[in-house]
N, C-alpha and C. Protein backbone atom coordinates (compact mmCIF):
# COMPACT_ATOMS: atom_id res chain seq x y z
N UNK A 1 88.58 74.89 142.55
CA UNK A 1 88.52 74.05 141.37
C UNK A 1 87.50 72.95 141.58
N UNK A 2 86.67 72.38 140.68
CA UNK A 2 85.75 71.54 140.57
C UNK A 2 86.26 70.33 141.12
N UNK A 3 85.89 69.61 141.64
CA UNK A 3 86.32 68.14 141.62
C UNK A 3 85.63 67.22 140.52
N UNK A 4 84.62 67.74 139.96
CA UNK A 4 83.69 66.87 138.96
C UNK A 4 84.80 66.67 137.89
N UNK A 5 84.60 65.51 137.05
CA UNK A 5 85.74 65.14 136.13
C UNK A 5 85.02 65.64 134.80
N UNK A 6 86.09 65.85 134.12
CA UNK A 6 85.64 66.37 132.49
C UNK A 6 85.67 65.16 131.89
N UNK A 7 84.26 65.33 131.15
CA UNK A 7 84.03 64.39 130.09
C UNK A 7 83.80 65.29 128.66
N UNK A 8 84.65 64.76 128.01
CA UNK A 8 84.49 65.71 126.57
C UNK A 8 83.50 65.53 125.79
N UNK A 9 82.68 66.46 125.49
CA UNK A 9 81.53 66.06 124.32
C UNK A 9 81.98 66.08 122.91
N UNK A 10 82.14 65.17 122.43
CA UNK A 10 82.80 64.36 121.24
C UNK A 10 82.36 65.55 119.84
N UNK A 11 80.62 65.22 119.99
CA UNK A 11 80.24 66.14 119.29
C UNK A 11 80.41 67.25 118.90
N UNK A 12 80.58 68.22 119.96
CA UNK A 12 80.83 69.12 119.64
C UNK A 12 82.69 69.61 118.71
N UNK A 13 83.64 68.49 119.60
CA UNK A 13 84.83 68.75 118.59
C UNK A 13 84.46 68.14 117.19
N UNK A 14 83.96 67.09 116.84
CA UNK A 14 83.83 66.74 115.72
C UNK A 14 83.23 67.96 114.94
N UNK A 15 82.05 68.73 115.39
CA UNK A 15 81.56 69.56 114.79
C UNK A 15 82.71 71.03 114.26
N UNK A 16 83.46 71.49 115.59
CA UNK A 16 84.54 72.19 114.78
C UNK A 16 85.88 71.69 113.89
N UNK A 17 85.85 70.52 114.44
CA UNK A 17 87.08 69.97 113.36
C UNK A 17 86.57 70.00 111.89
N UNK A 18 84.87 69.51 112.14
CA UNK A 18 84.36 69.41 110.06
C UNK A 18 84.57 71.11 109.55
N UNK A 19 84.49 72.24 110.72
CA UNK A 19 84.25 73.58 109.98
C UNK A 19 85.60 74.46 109.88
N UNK A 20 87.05 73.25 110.78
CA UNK A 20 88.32 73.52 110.39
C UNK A 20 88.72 73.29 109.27
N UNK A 21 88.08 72.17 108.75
CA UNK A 21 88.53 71.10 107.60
C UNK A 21 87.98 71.90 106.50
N UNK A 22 87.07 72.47 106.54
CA UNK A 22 86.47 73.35 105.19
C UNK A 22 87.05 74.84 105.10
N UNK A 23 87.42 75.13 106.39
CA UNK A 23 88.13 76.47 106.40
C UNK A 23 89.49 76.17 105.96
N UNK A 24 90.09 75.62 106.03
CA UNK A 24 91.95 75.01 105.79
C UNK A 24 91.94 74.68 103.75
N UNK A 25 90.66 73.94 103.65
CA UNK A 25 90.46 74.12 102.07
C UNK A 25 90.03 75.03 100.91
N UNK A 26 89.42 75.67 101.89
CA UNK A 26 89.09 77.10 101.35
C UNK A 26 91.06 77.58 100.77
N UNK A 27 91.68 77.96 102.33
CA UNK A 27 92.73 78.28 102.14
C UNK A 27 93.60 77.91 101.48
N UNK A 28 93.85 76.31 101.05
CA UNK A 28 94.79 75.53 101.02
C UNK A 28 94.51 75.99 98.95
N UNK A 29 93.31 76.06 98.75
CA UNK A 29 92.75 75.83 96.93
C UNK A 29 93.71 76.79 96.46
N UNK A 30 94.50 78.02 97.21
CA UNK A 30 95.40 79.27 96.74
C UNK A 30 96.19 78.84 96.38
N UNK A 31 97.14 77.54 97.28
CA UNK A 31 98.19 77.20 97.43
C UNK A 31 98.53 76.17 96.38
N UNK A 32 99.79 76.27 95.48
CA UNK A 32 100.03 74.69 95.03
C UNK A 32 100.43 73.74 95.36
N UNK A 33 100.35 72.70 94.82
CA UNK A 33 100.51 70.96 95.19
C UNK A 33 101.69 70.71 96.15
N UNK A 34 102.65 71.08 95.63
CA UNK A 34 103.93 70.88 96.68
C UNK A 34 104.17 72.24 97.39
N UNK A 35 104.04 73.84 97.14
CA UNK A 35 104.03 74.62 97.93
C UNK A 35 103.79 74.98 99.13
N UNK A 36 104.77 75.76 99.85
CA UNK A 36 103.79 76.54 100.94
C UNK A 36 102.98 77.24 100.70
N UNK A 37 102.25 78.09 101.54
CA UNK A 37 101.62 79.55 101.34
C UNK A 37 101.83 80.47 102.50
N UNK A 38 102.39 81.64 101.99
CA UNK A 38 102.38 82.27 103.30
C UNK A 38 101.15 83.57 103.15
N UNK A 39 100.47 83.70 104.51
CA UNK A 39 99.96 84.81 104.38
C UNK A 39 100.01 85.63 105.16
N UNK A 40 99.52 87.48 105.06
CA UNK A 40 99.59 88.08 105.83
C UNK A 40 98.04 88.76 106.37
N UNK A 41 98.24 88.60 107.52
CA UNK A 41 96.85 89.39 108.20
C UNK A 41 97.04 90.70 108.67
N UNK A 42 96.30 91.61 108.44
CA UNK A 42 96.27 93.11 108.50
C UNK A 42 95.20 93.29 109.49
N UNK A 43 95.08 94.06 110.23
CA UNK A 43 94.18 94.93 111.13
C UNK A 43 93.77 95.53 110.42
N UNK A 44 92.27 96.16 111.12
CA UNK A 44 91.40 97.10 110.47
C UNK A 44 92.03 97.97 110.44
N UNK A 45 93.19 98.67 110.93
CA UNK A 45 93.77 100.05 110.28
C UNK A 45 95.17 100.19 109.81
N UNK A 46 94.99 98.55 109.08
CA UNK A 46 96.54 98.72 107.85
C UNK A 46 97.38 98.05 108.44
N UNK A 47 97.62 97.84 109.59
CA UNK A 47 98.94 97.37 110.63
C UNK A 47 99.17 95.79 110.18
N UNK A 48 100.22 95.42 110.02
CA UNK A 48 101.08 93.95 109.65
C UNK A 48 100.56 93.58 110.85
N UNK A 49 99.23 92.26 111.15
CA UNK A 49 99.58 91.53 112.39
C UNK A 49 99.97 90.42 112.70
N UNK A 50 100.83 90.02 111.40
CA UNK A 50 101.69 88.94 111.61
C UNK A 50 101.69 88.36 110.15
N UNK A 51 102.54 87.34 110.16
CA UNK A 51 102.76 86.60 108.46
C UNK A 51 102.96 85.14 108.61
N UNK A 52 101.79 84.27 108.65
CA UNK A 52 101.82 83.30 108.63
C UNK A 52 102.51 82.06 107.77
N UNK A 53 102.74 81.05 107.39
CA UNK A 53 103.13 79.99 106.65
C UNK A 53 102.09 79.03 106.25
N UNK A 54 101.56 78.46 105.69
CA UNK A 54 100.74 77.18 105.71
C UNK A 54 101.54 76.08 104.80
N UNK A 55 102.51 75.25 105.19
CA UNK A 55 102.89 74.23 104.57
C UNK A 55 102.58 72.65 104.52
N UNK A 56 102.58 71.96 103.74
CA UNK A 56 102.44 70.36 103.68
C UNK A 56 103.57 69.55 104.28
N UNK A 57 103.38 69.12 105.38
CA UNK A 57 105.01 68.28 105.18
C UNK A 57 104.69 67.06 105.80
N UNK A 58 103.50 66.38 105.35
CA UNK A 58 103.19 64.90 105.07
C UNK A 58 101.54 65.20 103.96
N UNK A 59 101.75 64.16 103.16
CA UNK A 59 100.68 64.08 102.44
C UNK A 59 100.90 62.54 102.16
N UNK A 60 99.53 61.71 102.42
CA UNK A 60 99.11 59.98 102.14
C UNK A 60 97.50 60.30 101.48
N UNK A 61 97.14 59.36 100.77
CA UNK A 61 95.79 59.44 100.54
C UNK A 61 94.90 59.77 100.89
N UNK A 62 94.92 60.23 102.46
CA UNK A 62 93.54 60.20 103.05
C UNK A 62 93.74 61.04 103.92
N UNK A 63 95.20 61.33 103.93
CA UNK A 63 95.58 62.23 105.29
C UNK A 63 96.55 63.51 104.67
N UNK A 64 96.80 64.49 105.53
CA UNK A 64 97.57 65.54 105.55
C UNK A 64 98.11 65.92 106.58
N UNK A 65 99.24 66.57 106.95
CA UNK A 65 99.61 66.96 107.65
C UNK A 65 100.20 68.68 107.51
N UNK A 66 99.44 69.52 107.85
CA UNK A 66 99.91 70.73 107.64
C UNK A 66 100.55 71.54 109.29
N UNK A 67 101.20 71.89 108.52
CA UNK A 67 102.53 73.19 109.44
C UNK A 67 101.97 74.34 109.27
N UNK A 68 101.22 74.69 110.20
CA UNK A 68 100.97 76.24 110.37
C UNK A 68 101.89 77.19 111.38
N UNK A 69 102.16 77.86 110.91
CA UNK A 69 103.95 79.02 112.07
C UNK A 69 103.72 80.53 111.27
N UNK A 70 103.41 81.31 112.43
CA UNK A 70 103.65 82.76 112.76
C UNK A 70 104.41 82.58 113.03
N UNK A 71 105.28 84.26 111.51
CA UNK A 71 106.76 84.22 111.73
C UNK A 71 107.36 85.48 112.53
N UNK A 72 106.75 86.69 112.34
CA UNK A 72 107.78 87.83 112.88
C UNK A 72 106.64 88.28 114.26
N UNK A 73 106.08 87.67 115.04
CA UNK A 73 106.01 87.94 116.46
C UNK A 73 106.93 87.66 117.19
N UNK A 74 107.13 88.13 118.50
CA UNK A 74 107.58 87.36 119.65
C UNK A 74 107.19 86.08 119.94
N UNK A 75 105.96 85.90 120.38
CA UNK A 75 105.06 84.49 120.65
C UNK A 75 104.96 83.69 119.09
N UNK A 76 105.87 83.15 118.66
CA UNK A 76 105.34 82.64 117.65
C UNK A 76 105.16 81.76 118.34
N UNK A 77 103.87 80.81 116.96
CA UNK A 77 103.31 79.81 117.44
C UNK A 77 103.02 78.97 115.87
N UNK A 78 103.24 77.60 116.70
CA UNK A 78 103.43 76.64 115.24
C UNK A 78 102.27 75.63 115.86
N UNK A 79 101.46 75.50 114.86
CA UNK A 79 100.11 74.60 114.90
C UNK A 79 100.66 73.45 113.80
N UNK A 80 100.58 72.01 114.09
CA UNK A 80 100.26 70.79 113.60
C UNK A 80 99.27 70.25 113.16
N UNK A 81 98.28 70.29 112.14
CA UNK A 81 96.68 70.11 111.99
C UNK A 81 96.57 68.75 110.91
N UNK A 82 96.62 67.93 111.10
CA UNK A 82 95.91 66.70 110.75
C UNK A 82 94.69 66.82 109.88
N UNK A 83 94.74 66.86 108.71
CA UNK A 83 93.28 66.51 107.65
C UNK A 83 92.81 65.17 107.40
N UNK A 84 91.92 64.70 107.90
CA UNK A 84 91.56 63.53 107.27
C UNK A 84 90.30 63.66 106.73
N UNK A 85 90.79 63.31 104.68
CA UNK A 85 90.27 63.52 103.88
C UNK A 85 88.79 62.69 103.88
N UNK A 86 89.05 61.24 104.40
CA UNK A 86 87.74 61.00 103.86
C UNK A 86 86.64 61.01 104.99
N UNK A 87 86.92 61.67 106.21
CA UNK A 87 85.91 62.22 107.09
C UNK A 87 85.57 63.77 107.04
N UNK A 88 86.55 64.09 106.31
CA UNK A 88 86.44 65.81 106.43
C UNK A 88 86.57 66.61 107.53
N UNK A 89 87.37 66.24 108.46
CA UNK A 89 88.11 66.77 109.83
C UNK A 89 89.31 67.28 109.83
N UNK A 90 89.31 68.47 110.48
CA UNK A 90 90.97 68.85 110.81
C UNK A 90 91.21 68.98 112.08
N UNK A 91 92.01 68.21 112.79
CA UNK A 91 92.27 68.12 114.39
C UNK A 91 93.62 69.11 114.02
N UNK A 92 94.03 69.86 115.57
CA UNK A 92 94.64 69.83 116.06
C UNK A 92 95.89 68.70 116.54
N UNK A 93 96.72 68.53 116.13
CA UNK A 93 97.56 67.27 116.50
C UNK A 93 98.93 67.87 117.61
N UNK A 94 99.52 69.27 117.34
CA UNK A 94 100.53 69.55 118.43
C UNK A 94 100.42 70.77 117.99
N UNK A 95 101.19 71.20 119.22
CA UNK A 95 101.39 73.05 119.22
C UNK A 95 102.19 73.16 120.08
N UNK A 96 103.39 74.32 118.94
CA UNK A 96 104.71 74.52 119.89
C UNK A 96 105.78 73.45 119.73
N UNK A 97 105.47 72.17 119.34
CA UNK A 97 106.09 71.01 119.56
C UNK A 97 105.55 69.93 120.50
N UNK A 98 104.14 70.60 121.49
CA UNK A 98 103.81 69.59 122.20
C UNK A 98 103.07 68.66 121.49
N UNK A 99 103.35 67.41 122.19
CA UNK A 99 101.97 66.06 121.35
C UNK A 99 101.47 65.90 122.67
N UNK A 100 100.73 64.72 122.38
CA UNK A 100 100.19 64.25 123.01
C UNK A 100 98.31 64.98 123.25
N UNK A 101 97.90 65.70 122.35
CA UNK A 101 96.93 66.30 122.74
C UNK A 101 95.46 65.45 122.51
N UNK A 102 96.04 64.19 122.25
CA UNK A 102 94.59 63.38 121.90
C UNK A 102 94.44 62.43 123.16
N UNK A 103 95.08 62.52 124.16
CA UNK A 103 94.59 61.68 125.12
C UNK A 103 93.82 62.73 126.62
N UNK A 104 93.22 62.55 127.29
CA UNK A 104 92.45 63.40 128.21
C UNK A 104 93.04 62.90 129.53
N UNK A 105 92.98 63.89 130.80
CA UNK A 105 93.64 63.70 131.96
C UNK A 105 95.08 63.25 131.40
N UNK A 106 95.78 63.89 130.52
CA UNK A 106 97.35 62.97 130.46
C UNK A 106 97.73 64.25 131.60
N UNK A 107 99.36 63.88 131.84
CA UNK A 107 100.50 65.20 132.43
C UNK A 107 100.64 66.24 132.26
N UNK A 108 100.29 66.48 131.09
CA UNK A 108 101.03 67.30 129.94
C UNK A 108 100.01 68.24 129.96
N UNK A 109 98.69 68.14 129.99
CA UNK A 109 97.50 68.81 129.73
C UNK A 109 97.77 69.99 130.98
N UNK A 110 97.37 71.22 130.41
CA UNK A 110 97.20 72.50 131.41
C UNK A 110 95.44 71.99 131.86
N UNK A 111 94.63 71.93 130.66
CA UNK A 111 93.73 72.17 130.92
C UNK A 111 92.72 70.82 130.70
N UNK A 112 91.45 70.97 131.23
CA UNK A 112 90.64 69.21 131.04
C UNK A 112 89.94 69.58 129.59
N UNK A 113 90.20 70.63 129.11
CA UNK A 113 89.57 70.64 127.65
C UNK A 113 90.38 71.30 126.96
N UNK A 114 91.60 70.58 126.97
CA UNK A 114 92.65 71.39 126.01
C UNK A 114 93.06 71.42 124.58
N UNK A 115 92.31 69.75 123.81
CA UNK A 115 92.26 69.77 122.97
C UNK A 115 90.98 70.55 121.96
N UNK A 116 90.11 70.89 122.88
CA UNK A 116 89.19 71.33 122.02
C UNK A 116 89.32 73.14 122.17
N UNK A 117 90.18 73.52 123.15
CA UNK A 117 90.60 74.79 123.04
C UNK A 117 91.51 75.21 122.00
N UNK A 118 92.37 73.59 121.95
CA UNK A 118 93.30 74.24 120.59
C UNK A 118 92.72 74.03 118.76
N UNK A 119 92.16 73.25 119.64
CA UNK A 119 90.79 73.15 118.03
C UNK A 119 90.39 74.52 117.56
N UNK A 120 89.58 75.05 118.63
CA UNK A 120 88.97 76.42 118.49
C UNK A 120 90.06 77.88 118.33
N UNK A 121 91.32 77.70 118.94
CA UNK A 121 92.19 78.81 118.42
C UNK A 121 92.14 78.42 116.88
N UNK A 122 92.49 77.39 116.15
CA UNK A 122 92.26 76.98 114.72
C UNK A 122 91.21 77.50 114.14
N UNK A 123 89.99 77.90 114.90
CA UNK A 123 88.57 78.05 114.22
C UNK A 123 88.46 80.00 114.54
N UNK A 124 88.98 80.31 115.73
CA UNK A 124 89.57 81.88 115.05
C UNK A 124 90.04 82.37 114.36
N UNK A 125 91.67 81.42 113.74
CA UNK A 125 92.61 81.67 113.15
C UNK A 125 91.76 81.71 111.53
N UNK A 126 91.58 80.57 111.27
CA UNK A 126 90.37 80.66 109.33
C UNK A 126 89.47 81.72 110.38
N UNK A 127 88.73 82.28 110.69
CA UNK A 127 87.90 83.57 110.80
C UNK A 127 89.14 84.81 110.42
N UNK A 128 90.20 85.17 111.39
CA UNK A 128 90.75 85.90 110.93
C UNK A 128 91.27 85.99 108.81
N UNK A 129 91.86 84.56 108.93
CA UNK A 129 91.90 84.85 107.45
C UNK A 129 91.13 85.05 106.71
N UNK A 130 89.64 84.55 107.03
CA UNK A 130 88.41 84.77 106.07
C UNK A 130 88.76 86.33 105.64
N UNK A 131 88.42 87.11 107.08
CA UNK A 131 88.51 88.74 107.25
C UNK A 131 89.29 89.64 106.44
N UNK A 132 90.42 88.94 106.99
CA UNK A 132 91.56 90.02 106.91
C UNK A 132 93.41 89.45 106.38
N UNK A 133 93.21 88.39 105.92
CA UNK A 133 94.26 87.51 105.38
C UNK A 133 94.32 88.03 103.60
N UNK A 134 95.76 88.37 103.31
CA UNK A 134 95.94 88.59 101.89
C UNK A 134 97.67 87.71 101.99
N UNK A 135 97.72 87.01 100.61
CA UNK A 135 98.48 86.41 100.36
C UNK A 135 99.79 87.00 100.09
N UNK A 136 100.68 86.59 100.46
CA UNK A 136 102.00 87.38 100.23
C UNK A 136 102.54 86.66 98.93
N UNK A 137 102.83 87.58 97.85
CA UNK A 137 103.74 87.16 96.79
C UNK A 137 105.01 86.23 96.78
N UNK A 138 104.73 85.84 95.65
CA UNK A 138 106.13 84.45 95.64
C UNK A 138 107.92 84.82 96.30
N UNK A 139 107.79 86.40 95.77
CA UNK A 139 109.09 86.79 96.01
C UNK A 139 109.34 86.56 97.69
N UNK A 140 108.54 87.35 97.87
CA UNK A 140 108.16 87.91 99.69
C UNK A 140 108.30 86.83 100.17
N UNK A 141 107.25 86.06 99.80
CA UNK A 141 106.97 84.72 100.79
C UNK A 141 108.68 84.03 100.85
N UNK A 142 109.10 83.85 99.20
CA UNK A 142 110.25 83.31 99.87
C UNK A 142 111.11 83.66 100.66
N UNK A 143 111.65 85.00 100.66
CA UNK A 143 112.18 85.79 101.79
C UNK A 143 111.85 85.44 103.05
N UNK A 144 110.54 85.74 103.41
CA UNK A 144 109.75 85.50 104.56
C UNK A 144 110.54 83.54 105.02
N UNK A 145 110.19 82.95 104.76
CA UNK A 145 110.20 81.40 104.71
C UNK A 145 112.15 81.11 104.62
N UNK A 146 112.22 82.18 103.95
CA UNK A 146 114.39 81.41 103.96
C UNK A 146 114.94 82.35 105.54
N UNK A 147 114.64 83.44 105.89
CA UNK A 147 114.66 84.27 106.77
C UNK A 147 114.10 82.89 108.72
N UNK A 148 112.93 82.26 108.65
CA UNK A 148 112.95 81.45 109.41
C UNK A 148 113.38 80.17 109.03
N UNK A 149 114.09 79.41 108.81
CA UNK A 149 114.89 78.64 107.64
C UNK A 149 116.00 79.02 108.85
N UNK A 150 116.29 80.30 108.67
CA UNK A 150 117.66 80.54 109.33
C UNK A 150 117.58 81.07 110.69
N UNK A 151 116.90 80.83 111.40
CA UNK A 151 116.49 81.60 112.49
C UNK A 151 116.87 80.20 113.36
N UNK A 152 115.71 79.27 112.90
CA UNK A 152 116.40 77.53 113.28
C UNK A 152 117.51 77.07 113.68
């Protein structure tokens, strides 16, 4: 392992957080005002590869807070993403339940660039939906969404 210390280049997260923030609005324009959205992503040969959620569960003037959770894997995984409207950024804020991902060298960190790794799973995730994401109907979705509801 290196002994050299990580210094994060700012730039470059700022640069994927502005192309999270436009990918999450793309997505979000489907969805209504107080709604979730759930969607589903398909493989190139038809296969369910999972059924996502995208919900609001803080909204202030300038900020958002969206709940992203894959529901019928094993590994699910729940992303926390922070919008701030009048910079046009979407951070990463927790995953799984962990915080703390905005400070560098903390405890908690696996890795010395962990926030900008979980930035970038975010910047796969809008690629996959660009691709291969179709929206699941109102009925479904609610099913989908009361089904983990009760799983809790």
């Amino acid at each position: 392992m290196s002994s050299e210390r990580y210094y994060p280049r700012l730039e470059n997260l700022l640069r994927v957080c502005a192309a999270n923030y436009f990918g999450l609005m793309k997505i979000l324009q489907a969805a209504d005002e107080d709604s979730s959205l759930v969607l589903r992503l398909n493989s190139p040969d038809g296969r369910n590869d999972g059924v996502w959620s995208v919900r609001r569960s803080e909204q202030t003037r300038y900020t958002e807070m969206l709940v992203l959770e894959q529901h019928n894997k094993p590994f699910n995984i729940r992303l926390q993403v922070r919008l701030l409207h009048d910079s046009s950024q979407a951070e990463v804020q927790a995953v799984g339940g962990v915080r703390n991902l905005r400070n560098y060298d903390n405890g908690e960190q696996h890795r010395s660039d962990e926030r900008m790794e979980w930035n970038l799973l975010l910047t796969e995730w809008l690629s996959l939906c660009r691709d291969r994401a179709e929206m699941v109907p109102a009925e479904e979705a609610a099913r989908i969404l009361g089904e983990a509801v009760s799983k809790d």
